[in-house]
Protein backbone atom coordinates (compact mmCIF):
# COMPACT_ATOMS: atom_id res chain seq x y z
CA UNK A 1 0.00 0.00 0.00
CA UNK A 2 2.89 2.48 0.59
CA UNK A 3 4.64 1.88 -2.34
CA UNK A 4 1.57 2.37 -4.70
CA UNK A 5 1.46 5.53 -2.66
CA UNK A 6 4.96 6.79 -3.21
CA UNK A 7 4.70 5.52 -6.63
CA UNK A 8 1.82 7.71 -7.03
CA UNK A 9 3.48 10.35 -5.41
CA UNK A 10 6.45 10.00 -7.83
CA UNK A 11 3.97 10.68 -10.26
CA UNK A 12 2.02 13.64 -9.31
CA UNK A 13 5.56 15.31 -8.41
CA UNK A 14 4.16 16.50 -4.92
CA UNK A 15 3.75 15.03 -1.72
CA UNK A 16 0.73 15.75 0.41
CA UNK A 17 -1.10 17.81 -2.71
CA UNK A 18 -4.39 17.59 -2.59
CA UNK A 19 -6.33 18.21 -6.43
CA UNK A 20 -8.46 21.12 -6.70
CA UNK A 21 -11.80 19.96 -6.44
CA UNK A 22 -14.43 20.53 -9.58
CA UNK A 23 -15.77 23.33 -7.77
CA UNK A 24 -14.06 25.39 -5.89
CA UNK A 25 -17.19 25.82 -3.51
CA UNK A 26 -17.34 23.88 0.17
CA UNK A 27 -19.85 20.68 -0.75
CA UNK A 28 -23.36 22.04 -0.64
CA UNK A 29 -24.67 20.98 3.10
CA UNK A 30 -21.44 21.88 4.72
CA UNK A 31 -22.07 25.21 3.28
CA UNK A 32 -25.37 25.57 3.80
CA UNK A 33 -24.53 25.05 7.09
CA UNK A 34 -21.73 27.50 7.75
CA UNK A 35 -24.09 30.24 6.41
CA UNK A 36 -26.87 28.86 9.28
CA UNK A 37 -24.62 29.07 12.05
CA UNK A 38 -23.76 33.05 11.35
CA UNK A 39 -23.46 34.53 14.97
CA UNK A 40 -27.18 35.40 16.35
CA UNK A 41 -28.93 33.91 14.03
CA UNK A 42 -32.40 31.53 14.88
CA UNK A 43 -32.33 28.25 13.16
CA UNK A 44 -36.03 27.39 12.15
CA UNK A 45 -37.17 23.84 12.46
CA UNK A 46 -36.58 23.56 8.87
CA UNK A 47 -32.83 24.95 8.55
CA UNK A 48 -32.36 22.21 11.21
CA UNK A 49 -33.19 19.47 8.56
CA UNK A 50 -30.47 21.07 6.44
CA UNK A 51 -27.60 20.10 9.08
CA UNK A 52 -24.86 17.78 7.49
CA UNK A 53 -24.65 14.80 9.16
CA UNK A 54 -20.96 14.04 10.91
CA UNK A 55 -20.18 10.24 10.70
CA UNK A 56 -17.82 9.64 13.37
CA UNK A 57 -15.34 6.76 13.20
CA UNK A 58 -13.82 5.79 16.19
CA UNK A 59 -15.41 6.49 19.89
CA UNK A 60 -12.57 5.29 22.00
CA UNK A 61 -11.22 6.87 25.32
CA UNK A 62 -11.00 10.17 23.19
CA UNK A 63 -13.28 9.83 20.48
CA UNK A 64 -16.55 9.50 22.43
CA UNK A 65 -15.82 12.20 24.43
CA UNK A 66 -15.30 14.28 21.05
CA UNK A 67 -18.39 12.69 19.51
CA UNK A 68 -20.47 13.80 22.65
CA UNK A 69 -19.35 17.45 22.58
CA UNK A 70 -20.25 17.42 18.78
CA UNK A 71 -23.63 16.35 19.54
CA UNK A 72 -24.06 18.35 22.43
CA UNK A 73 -23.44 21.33 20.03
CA UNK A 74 -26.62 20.98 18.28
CA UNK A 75 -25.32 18.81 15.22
CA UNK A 76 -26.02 15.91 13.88
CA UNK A 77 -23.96 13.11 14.71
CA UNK A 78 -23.83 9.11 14.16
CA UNK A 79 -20.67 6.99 15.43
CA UNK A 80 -19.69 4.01 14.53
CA UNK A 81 -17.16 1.35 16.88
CA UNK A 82 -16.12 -2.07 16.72
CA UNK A 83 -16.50 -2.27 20.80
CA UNK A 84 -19.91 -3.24 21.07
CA UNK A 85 -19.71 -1.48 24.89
CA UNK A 86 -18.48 1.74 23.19
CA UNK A 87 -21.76 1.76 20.68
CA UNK A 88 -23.56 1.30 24.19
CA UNK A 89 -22.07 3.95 25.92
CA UNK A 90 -22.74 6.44 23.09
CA UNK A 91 -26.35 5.02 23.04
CA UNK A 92 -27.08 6.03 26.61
CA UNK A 93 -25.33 9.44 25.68
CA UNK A 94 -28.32 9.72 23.20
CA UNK A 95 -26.00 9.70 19.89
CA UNK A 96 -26.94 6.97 17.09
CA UNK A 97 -24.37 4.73 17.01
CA UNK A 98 -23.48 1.05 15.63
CA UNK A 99 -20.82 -1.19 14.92
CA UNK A 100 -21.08 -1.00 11.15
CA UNK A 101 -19.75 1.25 8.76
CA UNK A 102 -22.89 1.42 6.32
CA UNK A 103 -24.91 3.07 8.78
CA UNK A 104 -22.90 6.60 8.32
CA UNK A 105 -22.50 6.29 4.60
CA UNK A 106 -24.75 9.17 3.83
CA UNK A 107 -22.71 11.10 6.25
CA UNK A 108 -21.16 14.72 4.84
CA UNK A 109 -18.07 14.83 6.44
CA UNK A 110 -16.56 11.76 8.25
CA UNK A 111 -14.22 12.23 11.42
CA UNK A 112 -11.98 9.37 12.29
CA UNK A 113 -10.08 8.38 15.41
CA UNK A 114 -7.80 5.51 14.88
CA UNK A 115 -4.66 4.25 16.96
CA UNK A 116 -2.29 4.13 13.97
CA UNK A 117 -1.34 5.36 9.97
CA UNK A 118 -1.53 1.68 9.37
CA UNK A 119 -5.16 2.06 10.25
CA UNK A 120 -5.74 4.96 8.86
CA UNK A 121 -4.65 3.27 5.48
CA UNK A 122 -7.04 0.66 5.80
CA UNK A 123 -9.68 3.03 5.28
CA UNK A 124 -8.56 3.68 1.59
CA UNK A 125 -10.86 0.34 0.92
CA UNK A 126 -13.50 1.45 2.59
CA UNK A 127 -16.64 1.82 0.27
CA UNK A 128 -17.07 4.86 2.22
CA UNK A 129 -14.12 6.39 0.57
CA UNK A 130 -14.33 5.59 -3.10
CA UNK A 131 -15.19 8.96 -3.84
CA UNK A 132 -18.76 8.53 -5.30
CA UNK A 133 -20.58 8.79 -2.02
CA UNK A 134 -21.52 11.25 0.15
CA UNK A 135 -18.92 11.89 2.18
CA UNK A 136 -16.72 14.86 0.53
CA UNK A 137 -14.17 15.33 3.54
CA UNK A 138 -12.46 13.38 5.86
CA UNK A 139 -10.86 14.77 9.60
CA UNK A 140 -8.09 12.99 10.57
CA UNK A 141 -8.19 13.65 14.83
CA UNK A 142 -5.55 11.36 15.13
CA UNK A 143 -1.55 11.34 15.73
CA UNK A 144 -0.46 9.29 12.91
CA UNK A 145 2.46 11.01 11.49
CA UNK A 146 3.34 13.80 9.21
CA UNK A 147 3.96 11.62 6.14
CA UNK A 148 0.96 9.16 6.45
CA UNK A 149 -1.32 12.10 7.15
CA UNK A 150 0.13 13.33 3.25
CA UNK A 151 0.05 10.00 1.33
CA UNK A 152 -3.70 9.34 2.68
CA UNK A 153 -5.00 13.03 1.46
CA UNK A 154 -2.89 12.52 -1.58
CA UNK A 155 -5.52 9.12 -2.88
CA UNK A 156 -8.16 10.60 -1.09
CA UNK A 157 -7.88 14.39 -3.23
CA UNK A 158 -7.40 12.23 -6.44
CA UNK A 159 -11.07 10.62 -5.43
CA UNK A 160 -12.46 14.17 -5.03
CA UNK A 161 -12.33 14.03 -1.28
CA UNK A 162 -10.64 16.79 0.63
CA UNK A 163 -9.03 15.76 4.05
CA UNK A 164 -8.22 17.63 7.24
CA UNK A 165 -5.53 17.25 9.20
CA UNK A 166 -6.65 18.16 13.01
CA UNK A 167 -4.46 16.20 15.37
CA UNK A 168 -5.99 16.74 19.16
CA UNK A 169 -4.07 17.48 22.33
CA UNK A 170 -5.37 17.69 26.17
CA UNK A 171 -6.18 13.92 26.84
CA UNK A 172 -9.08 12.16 28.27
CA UNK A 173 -10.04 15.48 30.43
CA UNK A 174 -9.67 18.13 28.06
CA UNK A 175 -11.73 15.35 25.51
CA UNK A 176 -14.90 15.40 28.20
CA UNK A 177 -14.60 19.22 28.91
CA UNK A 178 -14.85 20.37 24.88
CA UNK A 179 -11.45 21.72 25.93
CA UNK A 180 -9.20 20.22 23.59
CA UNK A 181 -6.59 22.03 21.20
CA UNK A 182 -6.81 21.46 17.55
CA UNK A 183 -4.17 21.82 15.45
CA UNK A 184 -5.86 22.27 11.79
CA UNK A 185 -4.57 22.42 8.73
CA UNK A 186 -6.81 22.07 5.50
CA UNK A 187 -8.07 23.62 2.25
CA UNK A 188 -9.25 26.49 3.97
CA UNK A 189 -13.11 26.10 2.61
CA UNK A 190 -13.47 22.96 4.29
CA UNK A 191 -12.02 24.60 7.73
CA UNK A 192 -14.13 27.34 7.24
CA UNK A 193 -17.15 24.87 6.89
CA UNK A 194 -16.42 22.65 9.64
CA UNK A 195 -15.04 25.39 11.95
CA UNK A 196 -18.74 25.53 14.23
CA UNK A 197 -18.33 21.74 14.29
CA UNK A 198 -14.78 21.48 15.56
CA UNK A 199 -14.98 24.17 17.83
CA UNK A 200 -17.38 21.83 20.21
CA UNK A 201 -14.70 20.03 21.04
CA UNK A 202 -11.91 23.25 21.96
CA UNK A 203 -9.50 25.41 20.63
CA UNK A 204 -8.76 25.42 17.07
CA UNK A 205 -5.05 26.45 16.03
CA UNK A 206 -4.38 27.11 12.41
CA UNK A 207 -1.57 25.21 11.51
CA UNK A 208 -1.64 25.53 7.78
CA UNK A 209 -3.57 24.82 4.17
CA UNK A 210 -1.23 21.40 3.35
CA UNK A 211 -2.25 17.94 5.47
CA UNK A 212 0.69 17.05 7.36
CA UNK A 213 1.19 20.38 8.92
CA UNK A 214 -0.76 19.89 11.45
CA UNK A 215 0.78 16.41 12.16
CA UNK A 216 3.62 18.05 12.35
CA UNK A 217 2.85 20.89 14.82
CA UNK A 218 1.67 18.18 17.50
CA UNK A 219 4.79 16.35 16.41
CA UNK A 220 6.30 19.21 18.15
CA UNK A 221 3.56 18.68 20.88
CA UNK A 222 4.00 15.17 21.76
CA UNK A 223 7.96 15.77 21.75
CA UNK A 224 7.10 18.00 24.76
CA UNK A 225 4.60 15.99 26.44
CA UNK A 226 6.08 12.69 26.76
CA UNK A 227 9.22 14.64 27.86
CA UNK A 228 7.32 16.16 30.37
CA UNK A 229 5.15 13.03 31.57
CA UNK A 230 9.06 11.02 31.58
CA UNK A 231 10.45 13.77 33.61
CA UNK A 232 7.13 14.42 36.37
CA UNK A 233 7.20 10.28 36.78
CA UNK A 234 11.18 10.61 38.07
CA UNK A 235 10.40 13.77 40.38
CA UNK A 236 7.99 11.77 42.22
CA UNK A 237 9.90 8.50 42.06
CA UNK A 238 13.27 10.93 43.39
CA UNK A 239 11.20 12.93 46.19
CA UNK A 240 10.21 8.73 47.31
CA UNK A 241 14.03 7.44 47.28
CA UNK A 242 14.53 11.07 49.33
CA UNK A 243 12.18 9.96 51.97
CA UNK A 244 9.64 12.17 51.17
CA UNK A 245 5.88 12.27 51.51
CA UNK A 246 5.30 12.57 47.37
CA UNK A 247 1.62 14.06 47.68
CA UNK A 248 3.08 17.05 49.71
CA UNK A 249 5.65 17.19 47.20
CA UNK A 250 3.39 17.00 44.47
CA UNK A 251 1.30 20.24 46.14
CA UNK A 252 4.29 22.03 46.81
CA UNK A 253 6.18 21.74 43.02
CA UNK A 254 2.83 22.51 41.19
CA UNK A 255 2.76 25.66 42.64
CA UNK A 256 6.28 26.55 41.49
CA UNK A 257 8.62 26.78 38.48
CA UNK A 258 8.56 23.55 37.94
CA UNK A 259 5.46 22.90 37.39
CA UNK A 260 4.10 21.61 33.66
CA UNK A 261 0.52 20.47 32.45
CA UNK A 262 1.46 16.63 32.58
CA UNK A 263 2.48 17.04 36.46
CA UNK A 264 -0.31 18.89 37.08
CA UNK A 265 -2.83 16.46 35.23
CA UNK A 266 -0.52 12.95 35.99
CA UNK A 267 0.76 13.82 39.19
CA UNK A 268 -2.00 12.97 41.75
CA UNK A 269 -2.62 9.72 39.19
CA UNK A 270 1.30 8.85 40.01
CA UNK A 271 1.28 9.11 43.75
CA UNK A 272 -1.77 6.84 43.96
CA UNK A 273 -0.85 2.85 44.51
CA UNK A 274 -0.75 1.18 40.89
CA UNK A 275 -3.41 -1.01 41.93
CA UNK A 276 -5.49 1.82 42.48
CA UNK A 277 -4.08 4.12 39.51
CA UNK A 278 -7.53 4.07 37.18
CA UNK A 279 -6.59 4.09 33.37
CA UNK A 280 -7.83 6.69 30.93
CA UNK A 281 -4.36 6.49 28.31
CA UNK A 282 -2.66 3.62 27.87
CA UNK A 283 0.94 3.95 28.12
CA UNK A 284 1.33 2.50 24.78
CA UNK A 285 0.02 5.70 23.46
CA UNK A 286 2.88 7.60 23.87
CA UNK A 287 5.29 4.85 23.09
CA UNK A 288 3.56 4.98 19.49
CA UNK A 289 3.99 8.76 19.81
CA UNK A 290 7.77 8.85 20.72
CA UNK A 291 8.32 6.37 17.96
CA UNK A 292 6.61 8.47 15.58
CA UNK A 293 8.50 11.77 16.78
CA UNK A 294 11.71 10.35 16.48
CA UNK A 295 11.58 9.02 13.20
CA UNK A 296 10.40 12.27 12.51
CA UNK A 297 13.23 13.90 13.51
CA UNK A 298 15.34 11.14 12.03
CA UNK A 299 13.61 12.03 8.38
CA UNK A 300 14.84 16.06 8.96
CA UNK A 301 18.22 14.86 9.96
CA UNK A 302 17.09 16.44 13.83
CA UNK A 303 19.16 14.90 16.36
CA UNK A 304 16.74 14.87 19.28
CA UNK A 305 19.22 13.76 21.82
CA UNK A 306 17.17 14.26 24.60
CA UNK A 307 14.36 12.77 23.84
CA UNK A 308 15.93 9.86 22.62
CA UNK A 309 16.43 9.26 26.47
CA UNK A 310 12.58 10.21 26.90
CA UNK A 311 11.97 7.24 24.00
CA UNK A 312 14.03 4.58 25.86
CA UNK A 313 11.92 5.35 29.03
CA UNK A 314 9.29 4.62 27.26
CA UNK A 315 10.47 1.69 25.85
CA UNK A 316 11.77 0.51 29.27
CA UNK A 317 8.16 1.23 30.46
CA UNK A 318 6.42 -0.86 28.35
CA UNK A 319 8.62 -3.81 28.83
CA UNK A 320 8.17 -4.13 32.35
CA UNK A 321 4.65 -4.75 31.71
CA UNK A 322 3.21 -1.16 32.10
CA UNK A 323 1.95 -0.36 28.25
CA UNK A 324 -1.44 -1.23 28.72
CA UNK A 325 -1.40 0.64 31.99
CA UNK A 326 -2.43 4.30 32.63
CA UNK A 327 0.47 6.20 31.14
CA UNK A 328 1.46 7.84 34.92
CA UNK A 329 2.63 4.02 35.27
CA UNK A 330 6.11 5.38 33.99
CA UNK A 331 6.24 6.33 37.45
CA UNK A 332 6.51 2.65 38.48
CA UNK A 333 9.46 2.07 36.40
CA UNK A 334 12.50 0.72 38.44
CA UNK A 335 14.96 3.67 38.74
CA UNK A 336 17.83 1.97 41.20
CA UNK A 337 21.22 2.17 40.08
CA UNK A 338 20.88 -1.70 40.64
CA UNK A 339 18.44 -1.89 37.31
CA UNK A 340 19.54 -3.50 34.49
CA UNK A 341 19.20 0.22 32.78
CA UNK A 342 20.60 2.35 35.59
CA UNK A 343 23.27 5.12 34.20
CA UNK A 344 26.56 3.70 34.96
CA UNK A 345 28.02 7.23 34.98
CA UNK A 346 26.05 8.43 37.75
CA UNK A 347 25.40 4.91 39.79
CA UNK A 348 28.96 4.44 39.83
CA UNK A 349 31.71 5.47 41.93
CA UNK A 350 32.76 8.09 39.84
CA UNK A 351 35.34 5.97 38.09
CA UNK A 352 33.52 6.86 34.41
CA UNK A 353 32.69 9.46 34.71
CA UNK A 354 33.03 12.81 37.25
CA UNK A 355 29.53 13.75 38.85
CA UNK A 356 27.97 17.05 37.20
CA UNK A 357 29.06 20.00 39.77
């Protein structure tokens, strides 16, 4: 599937270009519905009828809180899940929902949550995507990667369908709270026409016109983030092997310099006892994520060097069993300078290495 991509790439002589579409109008219920929406103005029972209809693929951790603040927003909504319990959840949340694909084939636009750019791919043989159905444009709310994000609105703009890139940020909490950041980056008449729509769920940041760029700016994002959660999981562990009572700790460093969004938001999840540590992002999350931001890097010729440590804590992470735990679990990882990945330079007796001064 990639290479017919690159090889179709190859061809068109630009990555990540999306066609012009026959008309250079937004698709007509999308625009009908941008012009409804004006500031102050009464929708009629009518004008309601007129709404597109979002089909929303993927209702996950994130994506049902998404879906939810969609529909709470007035609009029309219908979500589709392979986890029959997710479909029920969404049910008792009053949003149509199934576990098959047909039932949001006459949607307008389709969102789509999905754990990886392998998945996303799969969607290319979806009849929902061949071009002659309803659906005219695709939001891609996932971290997938800047090149995946390129190739997939590359086949999809040569079937007449125009794609958004709108990567989310804020986790689980920000997800239920419509308090999300978006970073966006589209043919600016679909952003302008879904704008109302992706606004229920937060913040929108313009990232661009090309797909990618928005991948990119949470590429940027993420590289933060997991540094952050890596480096709030050994404070806590370091104010333990100091004797210290972590949850005064914890009060204390939030209220000072030192303080970042993940300690703030994974802290009080990383003093609590594993067994009582609830999950709402799998660990494995960010391990995707630090794989995709290094390779990133790698494809720039960036030499990330300290997140490269960040990565291998990861890494680490998951193989002591923690990936399908909550993703403050990093704070369980075994940090003695008797584990098998303890720093030699700094566990040893200074033979290898002087101590920083």
């Amino acid at each position: 599937m990639r290479k017919e991509i690159s090889d179709s790439c190859s061809k068109t002589g630009k990555l990540g270009h999306v066609p012009e579409r026959n008309s250079p109008d937004v698709p007509q219920p999308l625009q009908s519905w941008a012009l409804l929406c004006r500031p102050g103005r009464k929708t009629s029972v009518i004008e309601k009828s007129a709404r597109p209809l979002i089909g929303f693929l993927g209702i996950g951790a994130m994506g049902l809180p998404m879906a939810h603040q969609i529909h709470a927003g007035g609009h029309r909504v219908r979500t589709v899940d392979l986890n029959p319990r997710q479909v029920t959840k969404a049910l008792e949340l009053g949003i149509p929902s199934s576990t098959s694909a047909d039932d949001i084939a006459n949607a307008d636009a389709l969102f789509v949550v999905v754990a990886t750019g392998e998945q996303l791919f799969a969607l290319l043989d979806s009849r929902l995507l061949s071009g002659a159905g309803t659906i005219k444009t695709l939001v891609v709310l996932s971290t997938v990667g800047v090149d995946a994000v390129k190739d997939f609105a590359l086949v999809l703009g040569e079937r007449g369908i125009g794609v958004v890139d709108c990567p989310v940020t804020g986790g689980v909490t920000g997800a239920i709270n419509g308090q999300l950041k978006l970073f966006a980056a589209g043919h600016p008449n679909d952003l302008k026409a879904l704008r109302g729509i992706l606004e229920t769920m937060g913040t929108i940041q313009d990232c661009g016109g090309a797909a990618g760029d928005g991948q990119a700016y949470k590429m940027v994002n993420q590289l933060l983030a997991a540094s952050h959660l890596a480096v709030a999981a050994e404070a806590i562990d370091f104010a333990r092997a100091l004797g210290l009572d972590s949850s005064r700790v914890l009060e204390a460093v939030t209220a000072g310099a030192g303080a970042s969004w993940m300690l703030i938001d994974r802290g009080p999840r990383m003093i609590q006892a594993a067994e009582q540590r609830p999950v709402e992002t799998h660990l494995s999350i960010f391990v995707k994520d630090a794989d995709l931001v290094l390779r990133t890097a790698a494809a720039v010729g960036f030499n990330a060097r300290i997140f490269n440590t960040v990565g291998q804590e990861l890494v680490a992470a998951a193989s002591q069993g923690l990936d399908a735990a909550d993703d403050s679990s990093i704070v369980d990882l075994d940090r003695s300078c008797t584990a098998p990945e303890a720093a030699a330079d700094y566990c040893s007796d200074g033979s290898e290495r002087e101590p920083l001064t």
